[in-house]
Structures are given as structure tokens and as C-alpha cells.
Protein backbone atom coordinates (compact mmCIF):
# COMPACT_ATOMS: atom_id res chain seq x y z
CA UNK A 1 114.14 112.63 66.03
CA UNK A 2 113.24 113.57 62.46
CA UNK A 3 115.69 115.99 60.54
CA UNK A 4 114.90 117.70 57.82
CA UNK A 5 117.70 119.61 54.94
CA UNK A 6 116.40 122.62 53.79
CA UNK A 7 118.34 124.95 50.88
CA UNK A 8 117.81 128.46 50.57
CA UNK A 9 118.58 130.13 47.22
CA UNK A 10 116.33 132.61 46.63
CA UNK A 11 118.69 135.75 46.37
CA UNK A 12 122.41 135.89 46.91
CA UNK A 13 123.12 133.35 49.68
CA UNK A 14 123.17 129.68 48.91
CA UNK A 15 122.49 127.90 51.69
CA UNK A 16 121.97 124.69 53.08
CA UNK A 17 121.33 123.22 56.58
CA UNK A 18 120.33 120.37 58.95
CA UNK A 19 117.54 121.02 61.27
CA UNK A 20 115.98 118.55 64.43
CA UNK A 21 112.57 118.43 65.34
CA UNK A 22 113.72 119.55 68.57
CA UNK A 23 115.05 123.06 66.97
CA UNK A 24 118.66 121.80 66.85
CA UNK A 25 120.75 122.63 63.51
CA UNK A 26 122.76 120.23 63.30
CA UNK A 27 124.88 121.90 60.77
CA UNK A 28 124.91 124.67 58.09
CA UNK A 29 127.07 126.09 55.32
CA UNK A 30 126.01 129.71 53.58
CA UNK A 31 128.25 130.65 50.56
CA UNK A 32 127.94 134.45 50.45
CA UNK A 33 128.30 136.32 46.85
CA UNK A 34 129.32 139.79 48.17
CA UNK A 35 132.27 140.14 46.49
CA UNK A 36 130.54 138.99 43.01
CA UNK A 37 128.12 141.90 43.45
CA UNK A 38 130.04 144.67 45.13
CA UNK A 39 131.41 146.05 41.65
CA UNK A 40 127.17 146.60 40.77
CA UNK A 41 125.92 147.99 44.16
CA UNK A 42 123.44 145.81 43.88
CA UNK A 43 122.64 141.90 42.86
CA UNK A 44 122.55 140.80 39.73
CA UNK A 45 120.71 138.08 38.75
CA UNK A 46 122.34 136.07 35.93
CA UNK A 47 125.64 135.95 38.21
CA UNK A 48 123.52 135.09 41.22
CA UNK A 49 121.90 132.06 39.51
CA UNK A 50 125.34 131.14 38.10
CA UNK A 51 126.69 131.39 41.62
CA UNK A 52 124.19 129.02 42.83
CA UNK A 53 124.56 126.89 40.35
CA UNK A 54 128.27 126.24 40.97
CA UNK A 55 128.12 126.01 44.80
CA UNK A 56 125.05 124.26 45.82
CA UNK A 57 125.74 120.89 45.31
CA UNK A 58 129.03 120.89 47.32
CA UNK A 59 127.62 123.02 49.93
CA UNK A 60 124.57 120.49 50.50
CA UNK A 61 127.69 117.69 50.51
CA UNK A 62 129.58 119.32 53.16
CA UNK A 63 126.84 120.18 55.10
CA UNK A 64 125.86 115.93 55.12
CA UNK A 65 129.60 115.89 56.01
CA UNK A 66 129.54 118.02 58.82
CA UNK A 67 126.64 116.81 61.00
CA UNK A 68 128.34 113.21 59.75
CA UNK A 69 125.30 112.18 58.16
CA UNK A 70 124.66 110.66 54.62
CA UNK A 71 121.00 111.52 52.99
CA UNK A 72 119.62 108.10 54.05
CA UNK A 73 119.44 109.83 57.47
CA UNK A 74 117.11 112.98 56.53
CA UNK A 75 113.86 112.44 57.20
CA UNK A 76 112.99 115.06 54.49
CA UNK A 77 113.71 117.65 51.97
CA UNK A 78 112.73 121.26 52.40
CA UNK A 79 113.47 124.30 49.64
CA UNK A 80 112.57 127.46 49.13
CA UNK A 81 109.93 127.58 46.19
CA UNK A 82 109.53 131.42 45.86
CA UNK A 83 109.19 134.45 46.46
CA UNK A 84 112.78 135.26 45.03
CA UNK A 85 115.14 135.88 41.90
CA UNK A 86 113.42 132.63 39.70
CA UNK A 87 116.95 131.75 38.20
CA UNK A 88 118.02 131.21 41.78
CA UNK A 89 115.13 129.72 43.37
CA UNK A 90 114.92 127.11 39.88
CA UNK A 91 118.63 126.33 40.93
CA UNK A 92 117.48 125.47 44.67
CA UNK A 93 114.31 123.90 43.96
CA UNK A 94 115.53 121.90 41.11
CA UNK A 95 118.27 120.16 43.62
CA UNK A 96 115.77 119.40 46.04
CA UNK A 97 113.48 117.51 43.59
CA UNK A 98 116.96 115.63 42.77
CA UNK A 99 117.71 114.91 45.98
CA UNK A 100 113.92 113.76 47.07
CA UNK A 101 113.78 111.53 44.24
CA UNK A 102 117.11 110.14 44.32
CA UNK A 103 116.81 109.50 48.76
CA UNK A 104 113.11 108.50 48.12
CA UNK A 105 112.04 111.36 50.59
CA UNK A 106 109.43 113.77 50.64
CA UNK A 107 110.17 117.11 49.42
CA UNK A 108 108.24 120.11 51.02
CA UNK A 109 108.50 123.43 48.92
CA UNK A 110 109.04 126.13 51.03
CA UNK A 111 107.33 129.93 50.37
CA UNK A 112 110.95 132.11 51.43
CA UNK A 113 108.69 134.76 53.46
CA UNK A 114 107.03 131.50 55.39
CA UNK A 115 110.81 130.93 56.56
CA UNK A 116 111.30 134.53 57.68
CA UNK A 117 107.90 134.32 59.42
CA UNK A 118 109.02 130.90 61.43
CA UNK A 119 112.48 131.60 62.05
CA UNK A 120 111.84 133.30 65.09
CA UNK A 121 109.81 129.90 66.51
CA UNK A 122 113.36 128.10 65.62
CA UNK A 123 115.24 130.15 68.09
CA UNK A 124 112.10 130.60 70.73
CA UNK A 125 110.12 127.37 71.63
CA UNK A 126 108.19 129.57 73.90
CA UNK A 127 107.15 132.16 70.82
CA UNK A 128 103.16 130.74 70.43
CA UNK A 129 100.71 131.67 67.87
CA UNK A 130 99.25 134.71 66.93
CA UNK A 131 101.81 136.59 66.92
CA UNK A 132 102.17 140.12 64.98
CA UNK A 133 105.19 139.96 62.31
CA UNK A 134 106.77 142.45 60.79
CA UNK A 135 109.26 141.00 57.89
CA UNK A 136 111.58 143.57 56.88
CA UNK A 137 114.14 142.60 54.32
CA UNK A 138 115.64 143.66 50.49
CA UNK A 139 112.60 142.74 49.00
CA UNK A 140 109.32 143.00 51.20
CA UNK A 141 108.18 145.50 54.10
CA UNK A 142 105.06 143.55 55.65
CA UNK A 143 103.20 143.62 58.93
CA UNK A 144 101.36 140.22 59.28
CA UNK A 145 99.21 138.67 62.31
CA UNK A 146 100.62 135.33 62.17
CA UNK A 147 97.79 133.14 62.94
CA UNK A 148 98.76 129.85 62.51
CA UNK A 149 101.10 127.80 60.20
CA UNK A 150 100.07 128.72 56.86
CA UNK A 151 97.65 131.11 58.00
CA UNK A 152 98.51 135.23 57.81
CA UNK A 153 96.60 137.67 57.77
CA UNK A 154 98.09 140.58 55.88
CA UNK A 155 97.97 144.12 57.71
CA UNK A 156 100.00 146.37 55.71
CA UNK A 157 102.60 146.46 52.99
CA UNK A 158 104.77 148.63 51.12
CA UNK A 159 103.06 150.97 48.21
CA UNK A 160 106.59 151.16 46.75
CA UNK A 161 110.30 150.05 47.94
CA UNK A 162 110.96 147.60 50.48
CA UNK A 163 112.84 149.29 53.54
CA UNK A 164 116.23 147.05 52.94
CA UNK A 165 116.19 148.35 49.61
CA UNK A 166 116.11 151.92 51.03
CA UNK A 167 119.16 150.79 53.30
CA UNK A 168 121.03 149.52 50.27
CA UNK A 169 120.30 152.36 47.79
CA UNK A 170 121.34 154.87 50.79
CA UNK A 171 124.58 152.74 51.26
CA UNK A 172 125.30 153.44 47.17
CA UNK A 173 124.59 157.26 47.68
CA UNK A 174 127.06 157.70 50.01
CA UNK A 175 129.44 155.56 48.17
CA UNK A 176 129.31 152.94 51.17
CA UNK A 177 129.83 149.66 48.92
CA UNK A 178 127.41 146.19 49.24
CA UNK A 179 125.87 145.09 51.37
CA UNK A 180 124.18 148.73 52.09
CA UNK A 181 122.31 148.30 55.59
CA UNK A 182 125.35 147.00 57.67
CA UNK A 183 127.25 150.21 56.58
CA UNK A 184 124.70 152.73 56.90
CA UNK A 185 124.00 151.22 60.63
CA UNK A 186 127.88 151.49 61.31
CA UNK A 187 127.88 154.96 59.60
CA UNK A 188 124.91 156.32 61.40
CA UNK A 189 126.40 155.77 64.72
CA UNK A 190 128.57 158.62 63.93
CA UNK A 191 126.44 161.08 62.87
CA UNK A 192 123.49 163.32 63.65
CA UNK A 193 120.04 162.19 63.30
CA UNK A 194 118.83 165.66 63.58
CA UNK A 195 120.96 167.65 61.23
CA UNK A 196 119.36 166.53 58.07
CA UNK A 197 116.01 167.41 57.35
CA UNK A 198 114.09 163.90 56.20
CA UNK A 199 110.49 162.96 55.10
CA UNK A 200 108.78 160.67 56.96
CA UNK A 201 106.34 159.14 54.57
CA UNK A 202 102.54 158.42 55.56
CA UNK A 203 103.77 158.92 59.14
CA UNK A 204 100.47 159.62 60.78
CA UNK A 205 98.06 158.45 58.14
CA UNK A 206 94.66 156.20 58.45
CA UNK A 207 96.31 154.01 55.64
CA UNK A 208 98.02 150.91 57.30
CA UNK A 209 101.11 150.92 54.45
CA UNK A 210 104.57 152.09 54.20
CA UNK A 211 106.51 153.88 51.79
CA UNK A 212 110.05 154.59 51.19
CA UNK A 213 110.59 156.01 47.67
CA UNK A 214 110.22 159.79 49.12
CA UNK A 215 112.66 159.13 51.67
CA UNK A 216 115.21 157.27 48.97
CA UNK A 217 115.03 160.37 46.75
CA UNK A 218 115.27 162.47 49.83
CA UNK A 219 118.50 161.03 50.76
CA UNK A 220 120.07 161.59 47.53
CA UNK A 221 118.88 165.27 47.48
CA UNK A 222 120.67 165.87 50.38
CA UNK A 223 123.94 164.35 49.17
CA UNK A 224 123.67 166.43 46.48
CA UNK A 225 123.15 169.23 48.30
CA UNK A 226 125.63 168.48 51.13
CA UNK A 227 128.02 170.95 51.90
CA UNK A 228 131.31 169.48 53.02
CA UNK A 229 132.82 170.01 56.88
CA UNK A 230 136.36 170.78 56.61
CA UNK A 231 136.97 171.98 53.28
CA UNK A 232 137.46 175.46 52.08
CA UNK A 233 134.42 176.61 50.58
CA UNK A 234 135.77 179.41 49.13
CA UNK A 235 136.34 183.05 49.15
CA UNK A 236 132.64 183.69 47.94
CA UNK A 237 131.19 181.40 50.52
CA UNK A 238 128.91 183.19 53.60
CA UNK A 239 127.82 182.03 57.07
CA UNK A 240 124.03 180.53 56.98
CA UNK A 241 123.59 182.30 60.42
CA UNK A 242 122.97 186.05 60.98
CA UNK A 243 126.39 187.15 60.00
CA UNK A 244 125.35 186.23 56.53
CA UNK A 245 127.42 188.72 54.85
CA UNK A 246 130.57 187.79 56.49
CA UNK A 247 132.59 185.27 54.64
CA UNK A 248 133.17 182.57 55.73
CA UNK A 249 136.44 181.25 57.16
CA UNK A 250 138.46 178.87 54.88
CA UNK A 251 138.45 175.32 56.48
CA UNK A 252 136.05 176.40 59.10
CA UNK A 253 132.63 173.63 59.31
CA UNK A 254 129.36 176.14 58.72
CA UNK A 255 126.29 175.53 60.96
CA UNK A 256 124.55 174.55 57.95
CA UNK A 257 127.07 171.80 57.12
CA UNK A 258 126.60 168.02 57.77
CA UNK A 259 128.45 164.73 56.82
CA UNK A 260 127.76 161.88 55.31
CA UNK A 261 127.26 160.05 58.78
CA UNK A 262 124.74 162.68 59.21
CA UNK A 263 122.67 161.76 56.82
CA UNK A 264 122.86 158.15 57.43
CA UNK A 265 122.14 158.57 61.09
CA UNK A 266 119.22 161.08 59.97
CA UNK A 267 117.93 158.55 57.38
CA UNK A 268 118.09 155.54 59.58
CA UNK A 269 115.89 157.74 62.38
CA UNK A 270 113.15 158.60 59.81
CA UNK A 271 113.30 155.06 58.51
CA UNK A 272 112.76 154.19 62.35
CA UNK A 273 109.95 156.35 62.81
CA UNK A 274 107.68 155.16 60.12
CA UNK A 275 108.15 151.45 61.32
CA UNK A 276 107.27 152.57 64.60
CA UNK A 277 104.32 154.66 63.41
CA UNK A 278 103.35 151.48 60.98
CA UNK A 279 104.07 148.79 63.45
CA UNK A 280 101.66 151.08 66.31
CA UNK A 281 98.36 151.38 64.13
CA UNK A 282 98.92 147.61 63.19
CA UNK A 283 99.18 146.50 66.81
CA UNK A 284 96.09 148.02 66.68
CA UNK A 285 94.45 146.55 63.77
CA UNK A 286 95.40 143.25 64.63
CA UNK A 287 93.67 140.93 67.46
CA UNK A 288 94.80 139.49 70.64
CA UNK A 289 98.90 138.86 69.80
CA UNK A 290 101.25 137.11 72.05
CA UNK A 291 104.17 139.04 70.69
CA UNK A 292 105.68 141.38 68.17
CA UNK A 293 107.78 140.02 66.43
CA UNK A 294 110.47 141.09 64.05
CA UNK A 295 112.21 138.62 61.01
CA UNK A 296 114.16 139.51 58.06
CA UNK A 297 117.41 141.14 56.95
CA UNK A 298 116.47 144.33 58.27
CA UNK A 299 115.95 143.20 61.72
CA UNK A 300 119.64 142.69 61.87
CA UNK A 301 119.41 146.57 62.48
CA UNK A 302 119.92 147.51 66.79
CA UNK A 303 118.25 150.77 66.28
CA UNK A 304 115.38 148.97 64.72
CA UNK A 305 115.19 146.13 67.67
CA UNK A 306 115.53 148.28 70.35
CA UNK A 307 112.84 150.53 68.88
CA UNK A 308 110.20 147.54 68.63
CA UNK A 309 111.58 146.49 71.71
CA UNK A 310 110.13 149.82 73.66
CA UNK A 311 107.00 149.70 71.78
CA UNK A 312 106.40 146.21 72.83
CA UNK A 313 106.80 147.59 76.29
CA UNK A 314 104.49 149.69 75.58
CA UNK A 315 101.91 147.36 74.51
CA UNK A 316 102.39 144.93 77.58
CA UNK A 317 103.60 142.19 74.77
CA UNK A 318 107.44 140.29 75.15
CA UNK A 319 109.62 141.25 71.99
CA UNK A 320 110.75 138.34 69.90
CA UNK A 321 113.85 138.83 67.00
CA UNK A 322 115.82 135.51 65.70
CA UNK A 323 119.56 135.77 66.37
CA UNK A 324 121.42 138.06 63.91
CA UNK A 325 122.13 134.85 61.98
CA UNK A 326 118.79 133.96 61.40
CA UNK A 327 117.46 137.59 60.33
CA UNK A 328 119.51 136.95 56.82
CA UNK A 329 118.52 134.48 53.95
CA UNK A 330 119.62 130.85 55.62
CA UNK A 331 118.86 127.86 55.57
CA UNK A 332 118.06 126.48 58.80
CA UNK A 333 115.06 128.80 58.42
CA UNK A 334 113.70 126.47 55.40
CA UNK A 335 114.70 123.90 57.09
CA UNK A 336 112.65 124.32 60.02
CA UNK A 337 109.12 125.59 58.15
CA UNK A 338 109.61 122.21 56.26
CA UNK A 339 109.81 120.81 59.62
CA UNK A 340 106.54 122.05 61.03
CA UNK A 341 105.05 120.96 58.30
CA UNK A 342 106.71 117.78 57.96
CA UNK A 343 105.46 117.96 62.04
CA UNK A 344 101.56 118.37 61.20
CA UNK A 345 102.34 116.50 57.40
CA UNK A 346 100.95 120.04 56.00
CA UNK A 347 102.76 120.14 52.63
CA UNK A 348 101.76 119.26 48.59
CA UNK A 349 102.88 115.31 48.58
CA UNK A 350 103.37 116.04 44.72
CA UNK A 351 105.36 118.89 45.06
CA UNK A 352 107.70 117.08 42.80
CA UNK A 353 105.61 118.93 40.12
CA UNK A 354 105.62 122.34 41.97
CA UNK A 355 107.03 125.20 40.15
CA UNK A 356 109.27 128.09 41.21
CA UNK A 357 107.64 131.06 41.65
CA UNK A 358 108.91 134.62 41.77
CA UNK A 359 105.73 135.73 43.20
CA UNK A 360 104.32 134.26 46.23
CA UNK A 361 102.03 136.24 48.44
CA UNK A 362 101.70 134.73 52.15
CA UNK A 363 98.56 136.57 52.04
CA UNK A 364 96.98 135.97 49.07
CA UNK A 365 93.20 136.83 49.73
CA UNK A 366 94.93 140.70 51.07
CA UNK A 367 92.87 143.61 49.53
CA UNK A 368 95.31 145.26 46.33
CA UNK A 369 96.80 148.33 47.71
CA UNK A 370 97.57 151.22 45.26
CA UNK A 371 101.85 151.10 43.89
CA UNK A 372 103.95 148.60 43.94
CA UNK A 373 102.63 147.21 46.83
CA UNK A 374 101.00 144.07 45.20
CA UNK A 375 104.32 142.15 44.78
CA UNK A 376 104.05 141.83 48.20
């Protein structure tokens, strides 16, 4: 059986991995760069391309080493091409070419959100086209009918911030480190989803798109405005409740009072609500589907699978999400989009020329929405 290598670079995993034509990985190795982020919140760039640059080659050599093969076995070379950070994805795609032309194999550039959109075929041989995808991650928010390979049809799209991003920057507001959406899921499981009054934007609306930069600046509002269980709040303090004129007692939580876990259980409800709301009116946009489907960092989340999950119900359609391992940037999900089309021999035979792209729409006939919306 054919195998294919893909790399995955694209962000702040480097990746490499083996992967069969009969969905087997034969091996892969993921070098994570939490701990060179965590001091930012966030990830920056120039260290992630650095990072990449430092630990790809010997990650691609262990990988060989580990399914005990040498790169006269691989059949070919897939890597992701775009949409990502372009220092990283040059790193990636720059290693492949060297690889393909030192092995003499075809290399098959990879579009990162094509590996998202596959990665749930990897894990499901029974998962058939058209299927309706929603890819939630750091960087994109998308509903797409997935037609064929190479072929989506773009439904809706974020006017603003990705929902992952809206996990992360919630994570930094409450002081919850990096990676953001893990914690906030952990700290949400705590709290109240009902004690903190949250927006739920374009909930409701004709217009097929989501948007989270209401409910980011929402969130931080209500930090700001939090008042604290457990701490004296001082002899001037009052009771929110009838008794406003009585003070309050020192130490004792007010009914107006909510915790951090509040808000991130409150946030992650509103969050699920408007991909619930989003997700409905696109099931209805789209034509006949054999499945909703969920890929992407985000659909790590268990709130946000078994919400889908019911809504599938609902729709008479099976529910389809990649193991956790698959939902983050990996690369046995480039590895296997280079092996369909390797499968059908669907890819640029010069893509030895191809060029990394920071942009690169699945979808790129989909009518311009209004914000941000067109990086998408």
C-alpha cells in the first residue's frame, strides 16, 4: 500500500507523520511550543518559525525511524502550503520540496483547512460525501457543504474573530495561561452558565455568519466588573436584593456576585448557542448531507460535540468528530488529504514551484461578507 509523509507547520505545532492508503498512521511525532508562547498569551510568530526551523528536520527523521522506514519507502510527500503563519508554513513547505527532490517523489501541497476538512474521513471510512463541515479552530469559524475533494461550497463565515480565538482571549482575561480553550472548558465545568449575563451575537438573524468580537469584549466587561465571592467588600458595600440598604456582611458572597468559573461556564454557553443557531440555518441552506460534521481545534470542546451531537439528532443525520488528536494541527491530517489526492492523482505535478500562502480560501468563488470575514 502507498504511504504518504505529510508535515504540518502552519502555526505552533510541527508535525510530521506516516499515513497508509488504508487510513493507518504508521507513525507521528508533534513538537508542541506551549511553553515558548505561554509568557505572550498568545503565539508569536518569529519564535514560531524559529521553532520550526530547529525541530522539523529531526522530527521528520524520527518519525522515518519509528515506522522503521527510510524515504525510499514513501510513496509521496504531502505539506501544508497555507492558510497559516507564512514564516512557518515557508519552513514546512520548504522541507518538503527538499525532501521530494532529494527521494525523487512527488510532492502534493496541502491547503491546512483541506486537512481539517478530511481528517474526519481518516478516522471514519464510512463518513461519504457531502457532508456539512463546520471547522472551528484559532484562526477560522466556517460552515462548509463538503462536496467532494476539492470541492466546498462555503455557507457562512466569521465577520470578525474566529471562535478559538474567543476561547484563547477569554483564557488571558481570566488570567488562565496558553493554550486558552482547554482551560476555559476545565474552568467552565465549575461554574454557572447562567449567572453572567452574555451577548449572543447574530443569534437569530437571516445572515448565515458568526461573530464573536461582542462576546470577547463582553467577557472582559464582566471581569472588570466582577465582584469577588468571599472577600470583604467593605463596610460601605449593600445587598443587590431588597434589603439594599443593609450592609452587607463582611466575607459573606452577594447574590449579585459570580466567579471567574462563572463567567467561563457563561461564555462557553453563549459561544455554544450561536454555533448551534449558525450550524441550524446552515443545515438548512445546504443540500442533501450525509452528516454534520465537526473538525478543528475547537471541536476538541465536549460541550461543543455533544451540542452538534443533539442537533444532528435532530436532523435525522449521524454526527461525525475526528478523535481529540486529530481536532489539533497534526500531521497525519496532511498526510492523508495528500493521500486522496495522491489516490485520484488530483494535485499540481509542479508544485515544486508552489508558493506558501498565508491566505488560502477553500472557497474561493464565496460571495465577500462585510468584516473580517474575507480572510476566511
Amino acid at each position: 500500500m502507498r504511504v504518504v509523509l505529510g508535515i504540518e507547520s502552519s502555526c505552533d505545532e510541527t508535525a510530521a507523520a506516516l499515513v497508509r492508503e488504508d487510513r493507518t498512521v504508521l507513525a507521528q511525532r508533534i513538537a508542541s511550543q506551549d511553553e515558548e508562547h505561554r509568557p505572550y498569551g498568545g503565539v508569536v510568530p518569529e519564535i514560531a518559525a524559529r521553532a520550526h526551523a530547529e525541530r522539523l528536520a529531526p522530527l521528520i527523521a524520527a518519525t522515518l525511524a519509528d515506522a522503521g522506514m527510510e524515504l525510499s519507502d514513501v510513496d509521496a510527500v504531502a505539506a501544508t502550503a497555507g492558510p497559516g503563519l507564512i514564516g512557518g508554513v515557508m519552513v514546512g513547505l520548504v522541507s518538503a520540496k527538499a525532501l521530494a527532490m532529494a527521494g525523487e517523489k512527488p510532492l502534493i501541497a496541502v491547503n491546512h483547512l483541506e486537512g481539517h476538512a478530511l481528517s474526519p474521513r481518516l478516522a471514519d471510512a464510512s463518513l461519504n460525501y457531502p457532508y456539512l463541515l463546520l471547522l472551528v479552530s484559532g484562526g477560522h469559524c466556517q460552515l462548509l457543504e463538503v462536496q467532494g475533494l476539492g470541492q466546498y461550497r462555503r455557507l457562512a463565515t466569521t465577520i470578525d474573530d474566529a471562535l478559538g480565538e474567543a476561547f484563547d482571549k477569554t483564557a488571558k482575561i481570566l488570567g488562565l495561561g496558553y493554550p486558552g480553550g482547554p482551560a476555559v472548558e476545565r474552568l467552565a465545568r465549575e461554574g454557572d452558565a447562567k449567572k453572567v449575563r452574555l451577548p449572543r451575537p447574530l443569534l437569530g438573524t437571516q445572515e448565515p455568519h458568526f461573530s464573536f468580537a461582542g462576546l470577547k469584549s463582553a467577557v472582559l466587561r464582566a471581569k472588570e466588573n466582577q465582584c469577588r465571592p468571599g472577600l470583604d467588600p467593605g463596610p460601605l458595600a449593600v445587598d443587590s436584593e431588597a434589603n439594599s440598604n443593609r450592609p452587607a456582611v463582611p466575607g459573606q458572597a452577594r447574590d449579585d456576585e459570580y466567579s471567574d468559573a462563572d463567567i467561563a461556564a457563561s461564555f462557553q454557553q453563549a459561544a455554544l448557542d450561536c454555533v448551534l443557531d449558525r450550524t441550524r440555518r446552515a443545515l438548512e441552506a445546504a443540500g442533501d448531507v450525509t452528516a454534520l460534521v465537526v473538525a478543528g481545534g475547537v471541536a476538541a470542546n465536549q460541550a461543543i460535540r455533544a451540542g452538534l451531537e443533539k442537533l444532528a439528532a435532530e436532523h435525522g443525520l449521524p454526527f461525525v468528530a475526528p478523535p481529540l488528536a486529530l481536532c489539533t494541527d497534526n500531521a497525519a491530517m496532511i498526510g492523508w488529504a495528500g493521500m486522496e489526492r495522491l489516490m485520484r492523482q488530483d494535485f499540481t505535478p509542479d508544485a515544486l514551484d508552489f508558493a506558501a500562502r498565508p491566505r488560502w480560501p477553500l472557497d474561493p468563488d464565496a460571495a465577500p461578507v462585510r468584516g473580517a470575514g474575507v480572510k476566511a
